[in-house]
N, C-alpha and C. Protein backbone atom coordinates (compact mmCIF):
# COMPACT_ATOMS: atom_id res chain seq x y z
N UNK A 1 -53.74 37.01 27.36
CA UNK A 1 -53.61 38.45 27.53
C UNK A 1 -52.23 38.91 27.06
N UNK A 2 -52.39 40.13 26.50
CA UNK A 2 -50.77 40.26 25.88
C UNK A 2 -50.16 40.48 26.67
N UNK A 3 -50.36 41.54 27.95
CA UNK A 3 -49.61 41.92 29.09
C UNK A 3 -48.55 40.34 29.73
N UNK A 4 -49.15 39.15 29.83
CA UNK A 4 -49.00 38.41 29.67
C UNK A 4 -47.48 37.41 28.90
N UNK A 5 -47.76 38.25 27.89
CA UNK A 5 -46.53 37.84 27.40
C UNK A 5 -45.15 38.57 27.13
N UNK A 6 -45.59 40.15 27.77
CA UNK A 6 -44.03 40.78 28.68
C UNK A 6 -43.17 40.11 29.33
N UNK A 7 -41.91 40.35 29.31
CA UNK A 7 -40.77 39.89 30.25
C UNK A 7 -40.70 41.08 31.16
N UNK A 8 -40.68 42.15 31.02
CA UNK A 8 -40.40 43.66 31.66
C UNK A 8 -41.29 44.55 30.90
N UNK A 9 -41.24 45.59 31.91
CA UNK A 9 -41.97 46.54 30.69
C UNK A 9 -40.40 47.66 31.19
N UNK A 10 -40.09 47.94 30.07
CA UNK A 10 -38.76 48.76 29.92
C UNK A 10 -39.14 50.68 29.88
N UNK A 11 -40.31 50.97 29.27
CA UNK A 11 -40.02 52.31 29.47
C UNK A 11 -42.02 52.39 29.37
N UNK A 12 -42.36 53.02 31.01
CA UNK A 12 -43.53 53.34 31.13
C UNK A 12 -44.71 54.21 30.50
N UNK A 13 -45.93 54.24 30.61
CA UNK A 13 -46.65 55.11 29.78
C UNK A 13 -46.67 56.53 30.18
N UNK A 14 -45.87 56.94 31.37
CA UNK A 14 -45.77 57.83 32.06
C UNK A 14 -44.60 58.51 31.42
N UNK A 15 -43.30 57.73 31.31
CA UNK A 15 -42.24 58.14 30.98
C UNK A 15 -41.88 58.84 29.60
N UNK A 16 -43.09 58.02 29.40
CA UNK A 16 -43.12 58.46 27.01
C UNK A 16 -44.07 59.49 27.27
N UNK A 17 -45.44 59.71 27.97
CA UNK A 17 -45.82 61.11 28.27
C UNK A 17 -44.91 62.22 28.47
N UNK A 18 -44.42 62.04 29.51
CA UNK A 18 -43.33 63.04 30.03
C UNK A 18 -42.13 63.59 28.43
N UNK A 19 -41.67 62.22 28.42
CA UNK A 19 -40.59 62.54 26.94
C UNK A 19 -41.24 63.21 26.05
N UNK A 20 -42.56 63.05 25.56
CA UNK A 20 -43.32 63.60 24.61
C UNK A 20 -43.03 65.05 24.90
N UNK A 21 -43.56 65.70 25.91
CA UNK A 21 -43.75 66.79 26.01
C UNK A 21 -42.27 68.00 26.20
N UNK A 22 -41.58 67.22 26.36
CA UNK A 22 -39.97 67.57 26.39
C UNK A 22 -39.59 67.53 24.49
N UNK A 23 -39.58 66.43 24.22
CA UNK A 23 -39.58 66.60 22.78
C UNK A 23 -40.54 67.74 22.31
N UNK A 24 -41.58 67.44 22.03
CA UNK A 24 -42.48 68.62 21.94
C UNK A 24 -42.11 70.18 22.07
N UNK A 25 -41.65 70.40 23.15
CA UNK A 25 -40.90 71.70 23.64
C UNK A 25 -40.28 72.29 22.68
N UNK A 26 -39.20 70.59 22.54
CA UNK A 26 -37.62 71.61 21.87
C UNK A 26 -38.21 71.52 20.48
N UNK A 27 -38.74 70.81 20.09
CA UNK A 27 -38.81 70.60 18.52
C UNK A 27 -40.09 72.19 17.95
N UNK A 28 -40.89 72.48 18.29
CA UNK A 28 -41.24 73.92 18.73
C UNK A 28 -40.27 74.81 18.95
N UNK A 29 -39.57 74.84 19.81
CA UNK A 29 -38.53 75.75 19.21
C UNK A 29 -37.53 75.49 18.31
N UNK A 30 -36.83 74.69 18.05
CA UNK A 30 -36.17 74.59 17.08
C UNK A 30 -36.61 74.90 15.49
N UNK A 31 -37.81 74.77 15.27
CA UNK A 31 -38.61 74.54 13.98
C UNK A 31 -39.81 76.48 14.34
N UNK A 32 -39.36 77.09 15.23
CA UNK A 32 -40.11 78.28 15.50
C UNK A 32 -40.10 79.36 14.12
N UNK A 33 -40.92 79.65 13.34
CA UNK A 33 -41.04 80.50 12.61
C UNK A 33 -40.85 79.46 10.97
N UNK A 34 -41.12 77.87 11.17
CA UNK A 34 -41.39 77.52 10.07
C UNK A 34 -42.60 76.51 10.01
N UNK A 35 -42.62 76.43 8.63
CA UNK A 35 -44.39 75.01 9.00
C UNK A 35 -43.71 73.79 8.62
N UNK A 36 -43.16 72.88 9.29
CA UNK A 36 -42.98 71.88 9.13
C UNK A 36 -43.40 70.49 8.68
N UNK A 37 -43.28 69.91 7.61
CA UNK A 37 -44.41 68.70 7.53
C UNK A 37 -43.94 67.74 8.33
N UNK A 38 -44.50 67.08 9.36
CA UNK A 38 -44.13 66.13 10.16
C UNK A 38 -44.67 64.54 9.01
N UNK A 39 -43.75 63.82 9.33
CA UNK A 39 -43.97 62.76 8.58
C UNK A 39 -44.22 61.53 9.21
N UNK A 40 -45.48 60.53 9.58
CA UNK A 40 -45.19 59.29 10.04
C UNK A 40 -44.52 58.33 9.53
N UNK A 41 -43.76 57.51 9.93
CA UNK A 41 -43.83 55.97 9.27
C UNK A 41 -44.59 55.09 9.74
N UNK A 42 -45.48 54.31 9.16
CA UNK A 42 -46.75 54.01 9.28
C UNK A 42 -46.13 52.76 9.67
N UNK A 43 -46.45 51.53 10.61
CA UNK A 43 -47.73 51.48 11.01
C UNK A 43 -46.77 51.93 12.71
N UNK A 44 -45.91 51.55 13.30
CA UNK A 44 -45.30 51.94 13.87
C UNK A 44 -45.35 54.09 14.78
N UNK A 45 -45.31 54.38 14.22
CA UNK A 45 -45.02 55.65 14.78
C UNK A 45 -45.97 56.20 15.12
N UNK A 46 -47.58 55.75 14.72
CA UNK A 46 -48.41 56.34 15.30
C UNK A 46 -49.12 56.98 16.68
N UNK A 47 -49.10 55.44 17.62
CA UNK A 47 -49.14 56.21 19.12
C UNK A 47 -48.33 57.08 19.77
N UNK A 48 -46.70 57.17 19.41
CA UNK A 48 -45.96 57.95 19.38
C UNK A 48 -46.22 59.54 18.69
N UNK A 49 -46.38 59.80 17.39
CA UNK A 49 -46.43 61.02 16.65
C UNK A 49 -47.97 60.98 17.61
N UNK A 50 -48.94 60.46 17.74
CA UNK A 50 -50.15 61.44 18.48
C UNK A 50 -49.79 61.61 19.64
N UNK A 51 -48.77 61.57 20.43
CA UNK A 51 -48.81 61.79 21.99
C UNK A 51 -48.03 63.31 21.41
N UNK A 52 -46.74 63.07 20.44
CA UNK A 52 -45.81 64.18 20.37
C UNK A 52 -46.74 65.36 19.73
N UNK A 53 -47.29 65.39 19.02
CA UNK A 53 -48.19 66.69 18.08
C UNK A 53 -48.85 67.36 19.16
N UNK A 54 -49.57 66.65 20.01
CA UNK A 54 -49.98 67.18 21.15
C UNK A 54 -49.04 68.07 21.93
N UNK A 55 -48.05 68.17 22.31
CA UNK A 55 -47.07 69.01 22.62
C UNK A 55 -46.09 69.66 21.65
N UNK A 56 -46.68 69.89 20.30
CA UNK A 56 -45.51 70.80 19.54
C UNK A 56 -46.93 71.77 19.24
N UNK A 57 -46.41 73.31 19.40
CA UNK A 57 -46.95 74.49 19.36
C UNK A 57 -46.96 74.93 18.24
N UNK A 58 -46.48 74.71 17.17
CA UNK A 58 -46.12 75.53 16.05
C UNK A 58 -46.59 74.80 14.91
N UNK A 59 -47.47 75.47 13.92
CA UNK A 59 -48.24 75.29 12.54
C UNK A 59 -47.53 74.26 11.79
N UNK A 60 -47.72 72.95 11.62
CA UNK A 60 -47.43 72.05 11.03
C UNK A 60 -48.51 70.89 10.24
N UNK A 61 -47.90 70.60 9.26
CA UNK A 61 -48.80 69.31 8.62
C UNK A 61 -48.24 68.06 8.92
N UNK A 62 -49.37 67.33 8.20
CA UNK A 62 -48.90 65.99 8.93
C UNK A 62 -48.90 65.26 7.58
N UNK A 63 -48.17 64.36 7.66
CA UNK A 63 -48.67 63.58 6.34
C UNK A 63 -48.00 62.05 7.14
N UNK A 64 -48.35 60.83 5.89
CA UNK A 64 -47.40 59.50 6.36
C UNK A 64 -46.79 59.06 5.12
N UNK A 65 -46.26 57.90 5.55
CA UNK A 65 -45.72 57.13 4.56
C UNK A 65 -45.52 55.88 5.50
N UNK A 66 -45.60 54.34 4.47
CA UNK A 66 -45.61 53.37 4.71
C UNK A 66 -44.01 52.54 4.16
N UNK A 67 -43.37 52.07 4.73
CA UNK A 67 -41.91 51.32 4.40
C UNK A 67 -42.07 50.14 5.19
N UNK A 68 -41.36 49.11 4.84
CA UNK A 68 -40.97 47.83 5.57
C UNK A 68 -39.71 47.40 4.85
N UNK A 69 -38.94 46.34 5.62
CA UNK A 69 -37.79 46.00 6.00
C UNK A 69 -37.47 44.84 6.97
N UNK A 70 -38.88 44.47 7.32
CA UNK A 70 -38.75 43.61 8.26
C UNK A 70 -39.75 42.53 8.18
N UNK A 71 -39.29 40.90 8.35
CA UNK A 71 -40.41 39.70 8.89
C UNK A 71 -40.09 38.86 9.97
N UNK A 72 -41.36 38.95 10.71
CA UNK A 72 -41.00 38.63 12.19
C UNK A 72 -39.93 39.67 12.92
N UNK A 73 -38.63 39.00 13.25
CA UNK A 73 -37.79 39.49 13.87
C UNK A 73 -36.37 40.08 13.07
N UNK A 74 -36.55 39.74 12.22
CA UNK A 74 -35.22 39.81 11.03
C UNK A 74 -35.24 41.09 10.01
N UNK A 75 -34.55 41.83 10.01
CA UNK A 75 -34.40 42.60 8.49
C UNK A 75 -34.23 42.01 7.59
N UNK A 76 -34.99 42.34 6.94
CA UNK A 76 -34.67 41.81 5.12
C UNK A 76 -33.58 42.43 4.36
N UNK A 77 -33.44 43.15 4.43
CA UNK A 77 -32.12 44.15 4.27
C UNK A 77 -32.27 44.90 3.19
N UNK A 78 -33.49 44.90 2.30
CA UNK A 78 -34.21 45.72 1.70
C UNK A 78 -35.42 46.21 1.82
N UNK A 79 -35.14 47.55 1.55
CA UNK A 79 -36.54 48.64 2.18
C UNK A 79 -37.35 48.87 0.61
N UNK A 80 -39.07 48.58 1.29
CA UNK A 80 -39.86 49.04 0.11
C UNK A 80 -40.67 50.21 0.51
N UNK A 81 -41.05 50.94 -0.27
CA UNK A 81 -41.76 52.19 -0.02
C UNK A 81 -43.61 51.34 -0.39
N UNK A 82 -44.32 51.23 0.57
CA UNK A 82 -45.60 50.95 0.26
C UNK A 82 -46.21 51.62 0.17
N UNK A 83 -46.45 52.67 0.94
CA UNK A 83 -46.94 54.15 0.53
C UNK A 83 -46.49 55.32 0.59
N UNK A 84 -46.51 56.03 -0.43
CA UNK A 84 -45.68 57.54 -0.36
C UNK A 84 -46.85 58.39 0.42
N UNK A 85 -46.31 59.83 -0.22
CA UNK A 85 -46.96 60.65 0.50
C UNK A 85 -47.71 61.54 -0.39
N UNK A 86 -48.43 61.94 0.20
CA UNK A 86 -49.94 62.64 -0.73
C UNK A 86 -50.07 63.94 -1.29
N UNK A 87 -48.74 64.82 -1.04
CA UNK A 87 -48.09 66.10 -1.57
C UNK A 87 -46.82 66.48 -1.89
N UNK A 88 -46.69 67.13 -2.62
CA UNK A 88 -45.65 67.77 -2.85
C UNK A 88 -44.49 68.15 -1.45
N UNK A 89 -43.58 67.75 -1.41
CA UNK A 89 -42.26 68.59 -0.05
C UNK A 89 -41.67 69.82 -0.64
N UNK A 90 -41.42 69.53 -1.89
CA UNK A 90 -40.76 70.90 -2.46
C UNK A 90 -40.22 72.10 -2.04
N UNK A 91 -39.05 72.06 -1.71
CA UNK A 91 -38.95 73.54 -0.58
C UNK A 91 -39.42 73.43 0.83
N UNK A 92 -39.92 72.21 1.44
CA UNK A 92 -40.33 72.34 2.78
C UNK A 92 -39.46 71.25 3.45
N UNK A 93 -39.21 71.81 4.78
CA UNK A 93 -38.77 71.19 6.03
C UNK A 93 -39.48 70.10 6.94
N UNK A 94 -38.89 68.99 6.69
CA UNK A 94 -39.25 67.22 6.85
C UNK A 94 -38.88 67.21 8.05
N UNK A 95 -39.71 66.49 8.94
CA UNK A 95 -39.69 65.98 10.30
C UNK A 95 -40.24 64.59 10.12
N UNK A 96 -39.27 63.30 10.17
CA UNK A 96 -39.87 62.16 10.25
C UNK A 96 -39.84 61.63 11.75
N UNK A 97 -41.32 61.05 11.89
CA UNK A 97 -41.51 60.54 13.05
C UNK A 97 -41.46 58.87 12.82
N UNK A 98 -40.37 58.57 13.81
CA UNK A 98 -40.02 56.81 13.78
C UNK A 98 -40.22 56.38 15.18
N UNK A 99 -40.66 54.73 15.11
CA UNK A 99 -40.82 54.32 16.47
C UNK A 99 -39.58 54.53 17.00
N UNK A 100 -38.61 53.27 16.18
CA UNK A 100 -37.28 53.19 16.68
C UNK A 100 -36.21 52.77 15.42
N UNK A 101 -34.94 53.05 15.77
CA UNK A 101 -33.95 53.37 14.81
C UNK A 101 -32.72 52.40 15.59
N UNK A 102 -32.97 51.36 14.64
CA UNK A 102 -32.34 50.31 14.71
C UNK A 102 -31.13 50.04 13.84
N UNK A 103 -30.92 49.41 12.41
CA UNK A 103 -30.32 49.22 11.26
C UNK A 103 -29.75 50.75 10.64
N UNK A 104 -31.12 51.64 10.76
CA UNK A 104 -30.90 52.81 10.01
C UNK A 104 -31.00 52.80 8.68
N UNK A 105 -31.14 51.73 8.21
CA UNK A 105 -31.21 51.28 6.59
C UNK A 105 -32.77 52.08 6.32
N UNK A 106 -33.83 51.73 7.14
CA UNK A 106 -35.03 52.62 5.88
C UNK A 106 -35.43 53.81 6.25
N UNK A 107 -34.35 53.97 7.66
CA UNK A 107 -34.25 55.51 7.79
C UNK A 107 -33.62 56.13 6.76
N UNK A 108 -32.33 55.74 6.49
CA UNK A 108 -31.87 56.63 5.22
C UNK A 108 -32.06 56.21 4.30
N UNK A 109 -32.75 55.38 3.94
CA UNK A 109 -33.73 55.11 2.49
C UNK A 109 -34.80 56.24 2.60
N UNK A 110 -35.49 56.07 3.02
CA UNK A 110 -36.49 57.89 3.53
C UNK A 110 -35.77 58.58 3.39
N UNK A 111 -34.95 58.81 4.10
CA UNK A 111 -34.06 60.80 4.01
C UNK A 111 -33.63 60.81 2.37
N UNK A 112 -32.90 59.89 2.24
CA UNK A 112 -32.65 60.29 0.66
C UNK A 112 -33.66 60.84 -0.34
N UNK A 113 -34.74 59.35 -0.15
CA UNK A 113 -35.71 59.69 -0.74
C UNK A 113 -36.44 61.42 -0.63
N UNK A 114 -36.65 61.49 0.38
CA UNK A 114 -37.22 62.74 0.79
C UNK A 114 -36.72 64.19 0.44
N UNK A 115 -35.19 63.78 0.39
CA UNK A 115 -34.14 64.98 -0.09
C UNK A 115 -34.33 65.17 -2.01
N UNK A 116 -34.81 64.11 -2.32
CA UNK A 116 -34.77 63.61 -3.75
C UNK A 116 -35.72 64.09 -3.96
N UNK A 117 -36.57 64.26 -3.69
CA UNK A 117 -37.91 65.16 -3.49
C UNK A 117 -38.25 66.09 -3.60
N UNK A 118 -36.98 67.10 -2.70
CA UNK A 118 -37.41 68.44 -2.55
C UNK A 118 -37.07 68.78 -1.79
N UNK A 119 -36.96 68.14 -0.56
CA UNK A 119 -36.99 68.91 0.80
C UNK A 119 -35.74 69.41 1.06
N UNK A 120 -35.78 70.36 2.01
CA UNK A 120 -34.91 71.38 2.59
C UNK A 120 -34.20 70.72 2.95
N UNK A 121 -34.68 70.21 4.57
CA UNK A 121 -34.07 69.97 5.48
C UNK A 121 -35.39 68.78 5.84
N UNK A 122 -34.51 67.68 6.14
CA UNK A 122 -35.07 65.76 6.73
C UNK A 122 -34.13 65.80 8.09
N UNK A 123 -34.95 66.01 9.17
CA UNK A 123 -34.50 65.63 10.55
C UNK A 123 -35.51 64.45 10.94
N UNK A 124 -35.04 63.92 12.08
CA UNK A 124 -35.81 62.55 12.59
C UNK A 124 -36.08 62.61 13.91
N UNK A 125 -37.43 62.74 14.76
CA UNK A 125 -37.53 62.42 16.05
C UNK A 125 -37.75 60.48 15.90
N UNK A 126 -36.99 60.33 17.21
CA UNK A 126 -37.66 58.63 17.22
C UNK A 126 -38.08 58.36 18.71
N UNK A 127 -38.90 57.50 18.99
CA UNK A 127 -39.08 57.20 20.20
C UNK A 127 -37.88 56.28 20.90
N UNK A 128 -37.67 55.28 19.92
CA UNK A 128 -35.95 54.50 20.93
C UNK A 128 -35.22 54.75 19.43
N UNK A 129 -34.18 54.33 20.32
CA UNK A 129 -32.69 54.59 19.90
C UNK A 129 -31.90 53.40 19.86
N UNK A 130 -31.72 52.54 19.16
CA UNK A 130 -30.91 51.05 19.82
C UNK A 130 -29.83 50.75 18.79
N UNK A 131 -29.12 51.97 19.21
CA UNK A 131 -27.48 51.93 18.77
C UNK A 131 -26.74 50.38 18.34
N UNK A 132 -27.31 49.23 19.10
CA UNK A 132 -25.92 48.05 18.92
C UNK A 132 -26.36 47.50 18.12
N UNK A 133 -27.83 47.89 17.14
CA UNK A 133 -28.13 47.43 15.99
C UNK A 133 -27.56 48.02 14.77
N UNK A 134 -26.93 49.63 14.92
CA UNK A 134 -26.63 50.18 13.80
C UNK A 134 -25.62 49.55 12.55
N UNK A 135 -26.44 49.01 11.21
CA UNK A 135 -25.17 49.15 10.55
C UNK A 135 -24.89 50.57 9.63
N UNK A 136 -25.66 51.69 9.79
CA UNK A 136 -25.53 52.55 8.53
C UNK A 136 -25.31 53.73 9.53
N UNK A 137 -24.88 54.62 8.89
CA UNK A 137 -24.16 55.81 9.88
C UNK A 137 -24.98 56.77 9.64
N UNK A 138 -26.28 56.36 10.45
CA UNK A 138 -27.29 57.50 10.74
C UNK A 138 -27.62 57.29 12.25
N UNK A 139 -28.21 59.37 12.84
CA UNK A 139 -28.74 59.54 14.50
C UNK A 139 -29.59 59.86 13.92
N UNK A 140 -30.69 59.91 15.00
CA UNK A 140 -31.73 60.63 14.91
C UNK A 140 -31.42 61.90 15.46
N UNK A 141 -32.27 63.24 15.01
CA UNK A 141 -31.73 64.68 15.87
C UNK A 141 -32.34 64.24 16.93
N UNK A 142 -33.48 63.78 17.50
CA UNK A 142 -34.29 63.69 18.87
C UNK A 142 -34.85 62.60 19.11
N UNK A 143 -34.23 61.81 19.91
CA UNK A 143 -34.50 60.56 20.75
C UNK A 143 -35.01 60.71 21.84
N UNK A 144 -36.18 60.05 22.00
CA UNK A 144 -36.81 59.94 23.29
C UNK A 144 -36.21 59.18 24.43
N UNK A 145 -35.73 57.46 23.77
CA UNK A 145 -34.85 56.61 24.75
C UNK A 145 -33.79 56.12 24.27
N UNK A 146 -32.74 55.82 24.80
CA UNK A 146 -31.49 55.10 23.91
C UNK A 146 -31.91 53.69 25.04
N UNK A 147 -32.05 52.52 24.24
CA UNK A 147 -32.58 51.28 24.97
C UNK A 147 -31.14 50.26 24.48
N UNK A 148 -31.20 49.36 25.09
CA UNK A 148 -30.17 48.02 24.52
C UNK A 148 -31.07 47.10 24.10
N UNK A 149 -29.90 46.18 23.35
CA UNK A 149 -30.25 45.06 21.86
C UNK A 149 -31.60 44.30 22.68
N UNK A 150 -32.76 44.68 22.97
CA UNK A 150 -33.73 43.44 23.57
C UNK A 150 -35.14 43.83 22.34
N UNK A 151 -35.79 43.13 22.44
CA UNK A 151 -36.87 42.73 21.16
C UNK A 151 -38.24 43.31 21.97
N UNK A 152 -38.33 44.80 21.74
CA UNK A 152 -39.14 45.21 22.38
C UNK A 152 -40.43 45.44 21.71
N UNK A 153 -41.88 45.67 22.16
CA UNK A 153 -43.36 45.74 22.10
C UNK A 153 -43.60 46.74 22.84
N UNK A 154 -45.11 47.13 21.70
CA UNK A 154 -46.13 48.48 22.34
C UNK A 154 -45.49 49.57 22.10
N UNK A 155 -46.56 50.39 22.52
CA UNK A 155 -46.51 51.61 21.68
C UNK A 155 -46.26 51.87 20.31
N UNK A 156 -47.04 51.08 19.66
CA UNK A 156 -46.54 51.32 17.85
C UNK A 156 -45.81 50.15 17.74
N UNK A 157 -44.51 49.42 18.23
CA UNK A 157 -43.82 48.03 18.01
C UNK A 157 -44.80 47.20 17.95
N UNK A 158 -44.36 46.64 17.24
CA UNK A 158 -45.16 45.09 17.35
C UNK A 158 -44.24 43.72 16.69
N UNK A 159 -45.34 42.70 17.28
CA UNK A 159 -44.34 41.38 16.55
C UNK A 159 -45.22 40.73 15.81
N UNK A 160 -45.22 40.84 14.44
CA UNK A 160 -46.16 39.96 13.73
C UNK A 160 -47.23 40.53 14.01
N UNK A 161 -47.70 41.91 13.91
CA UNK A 161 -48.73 42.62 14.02
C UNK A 161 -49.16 42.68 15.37
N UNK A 162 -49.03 42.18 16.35
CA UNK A 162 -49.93 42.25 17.53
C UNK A 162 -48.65 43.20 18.69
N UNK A 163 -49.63 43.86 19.51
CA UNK A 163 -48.89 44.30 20.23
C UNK A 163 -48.47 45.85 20.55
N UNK A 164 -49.03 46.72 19.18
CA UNK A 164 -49.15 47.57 18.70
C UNK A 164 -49.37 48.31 20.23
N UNK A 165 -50.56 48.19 21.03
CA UNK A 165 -51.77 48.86 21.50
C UNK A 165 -51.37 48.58 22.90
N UNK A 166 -50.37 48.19 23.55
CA UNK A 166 -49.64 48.26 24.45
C UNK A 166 -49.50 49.52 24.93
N UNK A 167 -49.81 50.25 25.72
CA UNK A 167 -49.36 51.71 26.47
C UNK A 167 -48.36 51.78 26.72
N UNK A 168 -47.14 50.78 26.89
CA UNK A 168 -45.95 51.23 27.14
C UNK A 168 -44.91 50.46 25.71
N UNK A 169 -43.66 50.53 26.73
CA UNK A 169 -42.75 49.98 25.75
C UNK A 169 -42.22 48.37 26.79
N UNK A 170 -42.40 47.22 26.17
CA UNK A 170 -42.16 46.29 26.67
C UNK A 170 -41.28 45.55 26.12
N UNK A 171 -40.37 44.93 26.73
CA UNK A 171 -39.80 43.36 26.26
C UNK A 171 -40.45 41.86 26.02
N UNK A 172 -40.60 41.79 25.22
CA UNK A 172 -40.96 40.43 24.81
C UNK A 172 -40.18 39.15 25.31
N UNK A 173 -41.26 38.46 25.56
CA UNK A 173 -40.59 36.93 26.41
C UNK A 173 -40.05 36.38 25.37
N UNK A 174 -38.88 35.95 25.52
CA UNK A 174 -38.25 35.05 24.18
C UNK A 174 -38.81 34.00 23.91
N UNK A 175 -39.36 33.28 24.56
CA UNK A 175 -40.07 31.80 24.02
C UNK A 175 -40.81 32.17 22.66
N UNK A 176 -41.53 33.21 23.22
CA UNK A 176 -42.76 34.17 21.75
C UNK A 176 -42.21 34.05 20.70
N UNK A 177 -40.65 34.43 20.16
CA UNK A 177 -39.97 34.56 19.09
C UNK A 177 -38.66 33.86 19.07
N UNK A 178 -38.28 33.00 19.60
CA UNK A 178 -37.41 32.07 19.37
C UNK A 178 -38.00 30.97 19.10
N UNK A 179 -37.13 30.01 17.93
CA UNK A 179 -37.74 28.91 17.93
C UNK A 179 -36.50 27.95 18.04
């Protein structure tokens, strides 16, 4: 059972409800009187961006895009774009939705990209925040959690694909990924 192979569960399915709808709020107003394309990063941000859309009020599209940067537990330290996105930004205001913002490396590989593009304005909601990984000097505008350096699962995280489908946000037992 995956539950099973938690050490903790660090931030509840209750707690990312709640954050959702707080995010949701402000990002509705902040973005009030424009259509925003909200952007996923795939495969990651999904249970996240569907809890948050649900609480933002205001006329927006959705689109995704696919990047990696990572095997197993390690950055590669180069970001590939696997899938772009299916329209034009041109003149429109970018909202990327990220699980979590770690390195910051294919976060601002995206923003550039995205600015290179067209777009107005590239802001970032993320669900965590884990600052003692940063090497590149990017925030997100709206963080759901600021967490410390632990190797977390669920909700969109995963390790080696599994894990995804977790309702919350968990820590992983180190045995799992240490060798």
């Amino acid at each position: 059972m995956m539950n099973e192979d938690v050490k903790k569960v660090l931030i509840s399915e209750e707690e990312i409800t709640e954050r959702c709808k707080e995010l949701g709020k402000k990002i509705s107003e902040d973005y009030a009187g424009k259509n925003p394309i909200i952007i996923g990063l795939l495969k990651g941000s999904v249970p996240f961006m569907a809890e948050l859309i649900k609480n933002i009020t205001i006329d927006c599209e959705l689109e995704f895009m696919a990047v990696s940067s990572y095997s197993g537990t390690e950055s590669m330290g180069d970001v590939r774009i696997n899938k772009d996105l299916d329209r034009s930004i041109k003149g429109c205001d970018v909202l990327i939705v990220e699980d979590i913002v770690e390195t910051g490396k294919p976060l601002q590989k995206v923003k550039d990209l995205l600015y290179s593009k067209g777009a107005v304005s590239v802001k970032v909601v993320a669900l965590l925040d884990k600052p003692d990984r940063r090497t590149v000097d990017i925030e997100a505008e709206y963080v759901g959690f600021t967490i410390p350096n632990e190797f977390v699962i669920g909700f969109g995280l995963d390790f080696n694909q599994k894990y995804r489908n977790l309702p919350y946000v968990g820590v992983l037992k180190e045995e799992l990924y240490k060798e």
